[in-house]
Protein backbone atom coordinates (compact mmCIF):
# COMPACT_ATOMS: atom_id res chain seq x y z
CA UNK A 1 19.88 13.80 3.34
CA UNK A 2 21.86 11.13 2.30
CA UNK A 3 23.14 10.14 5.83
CA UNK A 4 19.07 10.22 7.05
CA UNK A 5 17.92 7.12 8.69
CA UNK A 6 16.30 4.37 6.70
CA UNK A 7 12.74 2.27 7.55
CA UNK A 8 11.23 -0.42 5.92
CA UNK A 9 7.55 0.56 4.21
CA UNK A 10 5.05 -1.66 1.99
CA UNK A 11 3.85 -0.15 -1.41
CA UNK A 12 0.89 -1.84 -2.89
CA UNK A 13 -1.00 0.60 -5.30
CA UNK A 14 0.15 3.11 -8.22
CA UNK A 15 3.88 4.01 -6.15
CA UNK A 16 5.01 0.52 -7.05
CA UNK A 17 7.67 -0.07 -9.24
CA UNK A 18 6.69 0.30 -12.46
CA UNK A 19 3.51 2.04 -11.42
CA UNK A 20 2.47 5.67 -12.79
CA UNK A 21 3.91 7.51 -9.30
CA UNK A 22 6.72 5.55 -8.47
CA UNK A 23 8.73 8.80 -8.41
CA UNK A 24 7.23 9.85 -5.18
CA UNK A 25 9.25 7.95 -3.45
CA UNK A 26 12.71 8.07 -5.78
CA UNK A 27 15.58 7.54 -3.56
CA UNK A 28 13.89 4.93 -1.49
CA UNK A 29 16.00 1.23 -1.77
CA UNK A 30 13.71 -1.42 -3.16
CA UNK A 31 14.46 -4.20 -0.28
CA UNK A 32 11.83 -7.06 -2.72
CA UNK A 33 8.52 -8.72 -2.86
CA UNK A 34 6.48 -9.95 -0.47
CA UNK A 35 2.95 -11.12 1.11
CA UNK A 36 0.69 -9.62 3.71
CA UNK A 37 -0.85 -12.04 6.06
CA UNK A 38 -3.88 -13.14 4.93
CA UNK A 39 -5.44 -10.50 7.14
CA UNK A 40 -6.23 -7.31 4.59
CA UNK A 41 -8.51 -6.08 1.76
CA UNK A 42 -7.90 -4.68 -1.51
CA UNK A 43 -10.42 -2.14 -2.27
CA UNK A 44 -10.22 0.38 -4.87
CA UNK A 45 -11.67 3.66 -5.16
CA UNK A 46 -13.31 4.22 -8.53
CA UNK A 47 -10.55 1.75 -10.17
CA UNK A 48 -8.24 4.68 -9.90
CA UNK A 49 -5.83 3.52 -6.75
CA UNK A 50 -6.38 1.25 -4.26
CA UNK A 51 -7.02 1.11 -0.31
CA UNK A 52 -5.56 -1.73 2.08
CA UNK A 53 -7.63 -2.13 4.93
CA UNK A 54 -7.65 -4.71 8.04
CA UNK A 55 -10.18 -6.75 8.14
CA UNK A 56 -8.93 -10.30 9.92
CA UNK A 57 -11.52 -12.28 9.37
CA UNK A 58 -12.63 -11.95 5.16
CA UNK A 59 -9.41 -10.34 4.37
CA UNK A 60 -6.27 -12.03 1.78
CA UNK A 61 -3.44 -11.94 1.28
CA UNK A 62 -2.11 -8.98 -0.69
CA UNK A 63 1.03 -8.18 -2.87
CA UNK A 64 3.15 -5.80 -1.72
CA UNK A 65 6.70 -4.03 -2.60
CA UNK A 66 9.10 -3.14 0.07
CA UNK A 67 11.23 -0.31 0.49
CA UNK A 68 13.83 1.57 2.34
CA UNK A 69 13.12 5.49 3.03
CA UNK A 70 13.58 7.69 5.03
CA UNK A 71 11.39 10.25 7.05
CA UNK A 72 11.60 12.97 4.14
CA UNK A 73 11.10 10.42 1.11
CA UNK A 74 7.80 9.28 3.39
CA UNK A 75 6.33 12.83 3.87
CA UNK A 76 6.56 13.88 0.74
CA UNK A 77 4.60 10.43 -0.22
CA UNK A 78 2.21 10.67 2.10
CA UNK A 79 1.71 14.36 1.78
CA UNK A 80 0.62 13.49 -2.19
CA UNK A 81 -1.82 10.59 -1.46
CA UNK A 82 -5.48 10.58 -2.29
CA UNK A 83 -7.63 11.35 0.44
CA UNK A 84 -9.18 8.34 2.33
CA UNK A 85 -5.43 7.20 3.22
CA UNK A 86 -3.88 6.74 6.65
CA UNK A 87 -0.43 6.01 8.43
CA UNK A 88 -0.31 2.77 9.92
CA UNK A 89 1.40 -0.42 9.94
CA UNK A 90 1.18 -3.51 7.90
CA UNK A 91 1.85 -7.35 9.16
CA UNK A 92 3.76 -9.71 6.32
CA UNK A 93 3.75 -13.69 6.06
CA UNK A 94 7.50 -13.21 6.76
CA UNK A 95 7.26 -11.93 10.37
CA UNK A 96 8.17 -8.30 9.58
CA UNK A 97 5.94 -5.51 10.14
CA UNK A 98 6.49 -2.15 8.10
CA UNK A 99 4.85 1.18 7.66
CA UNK A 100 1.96 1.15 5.26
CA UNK A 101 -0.53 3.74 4.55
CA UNK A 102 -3.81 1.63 5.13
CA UNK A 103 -7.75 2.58 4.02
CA UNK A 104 -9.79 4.63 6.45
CA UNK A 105 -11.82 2.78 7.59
CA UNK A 106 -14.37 6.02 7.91
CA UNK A 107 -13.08 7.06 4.24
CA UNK A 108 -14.57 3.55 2.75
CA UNK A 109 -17.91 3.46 4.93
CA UNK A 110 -20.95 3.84 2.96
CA UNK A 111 -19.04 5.10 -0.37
CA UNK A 112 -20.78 3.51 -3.31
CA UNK A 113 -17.51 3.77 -5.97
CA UNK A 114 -15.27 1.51 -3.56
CA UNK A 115 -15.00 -1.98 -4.72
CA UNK A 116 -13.51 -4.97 -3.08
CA UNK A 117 -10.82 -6.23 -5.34
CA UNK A 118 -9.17 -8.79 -2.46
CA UNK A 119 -9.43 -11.91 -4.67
CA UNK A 120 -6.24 -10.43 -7.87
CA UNK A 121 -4.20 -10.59 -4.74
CA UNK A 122 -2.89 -7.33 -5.59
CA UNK A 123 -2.90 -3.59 -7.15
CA UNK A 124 -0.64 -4.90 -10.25
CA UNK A 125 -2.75 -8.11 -10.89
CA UNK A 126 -6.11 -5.93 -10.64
CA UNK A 127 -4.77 -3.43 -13.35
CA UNK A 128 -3.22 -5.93 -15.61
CA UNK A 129 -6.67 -8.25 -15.24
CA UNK A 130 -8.80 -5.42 -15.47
């Protein structure tokens, strides 16, 4: 709906612009750039897509996109994500804090084809470097 309230929400992994599923989230506004505070992980699963988990004390910061959407535009993202991917919230270096979908922590525990890909600084940098 095209009156629908708007939210602020981080992408950092393959919905990106640019990215192979950017059209999940077509009719979002893309607000810019910007940083997480260097309080979060980049792991990815396989090399396929990546996870964004907490972690305050070894964690970077990450490379994110944000966007305006609404409540439908979300659902339908978050109803196609890969499993091991949860609703949450994210903190950036510029004070805001959006919605996210962040790593399970429970997902990533004791999996063998997660690898901690913190140090590109993001999802775009890891594919193009990879």
């Amino acid at each position: 709906m095209a009156d629908e309230p708007r939210f602020e929400a981080a992408m950092y992994g393959t919905v990106m612009r640019g990215m192979p599923h950017h059209d999940r989230i077509a009719g979002s506004e893309y607000l810019g750039e910007a940083r997480t505070v260097p309080a979060y992980r980049l792991l990815t699963v396989g090399g396929e897509y990546p996870l964004l988990v907490p972690d305050a004390e070894a964690g970077g910061s990450i490379d994110v996109q944000v966007f305006a959407l609404t409540a439908s535009i979300w659902r339908g993202k978050v109803d196609a994500e890969p499993t091991g991917l949860v609703e949450g919230e994210v903190a950036l270096a510029d004070g805001r804090t959006v919605a996210v979908m962040l790593g399970d922590p429970d997902f990533v525990a004791g999996r063998h084809d997660v690898e901690d890909i913190t140090a590109h600084g993001g999802w775009r940098a890891y594919v193009e470097g990879a």
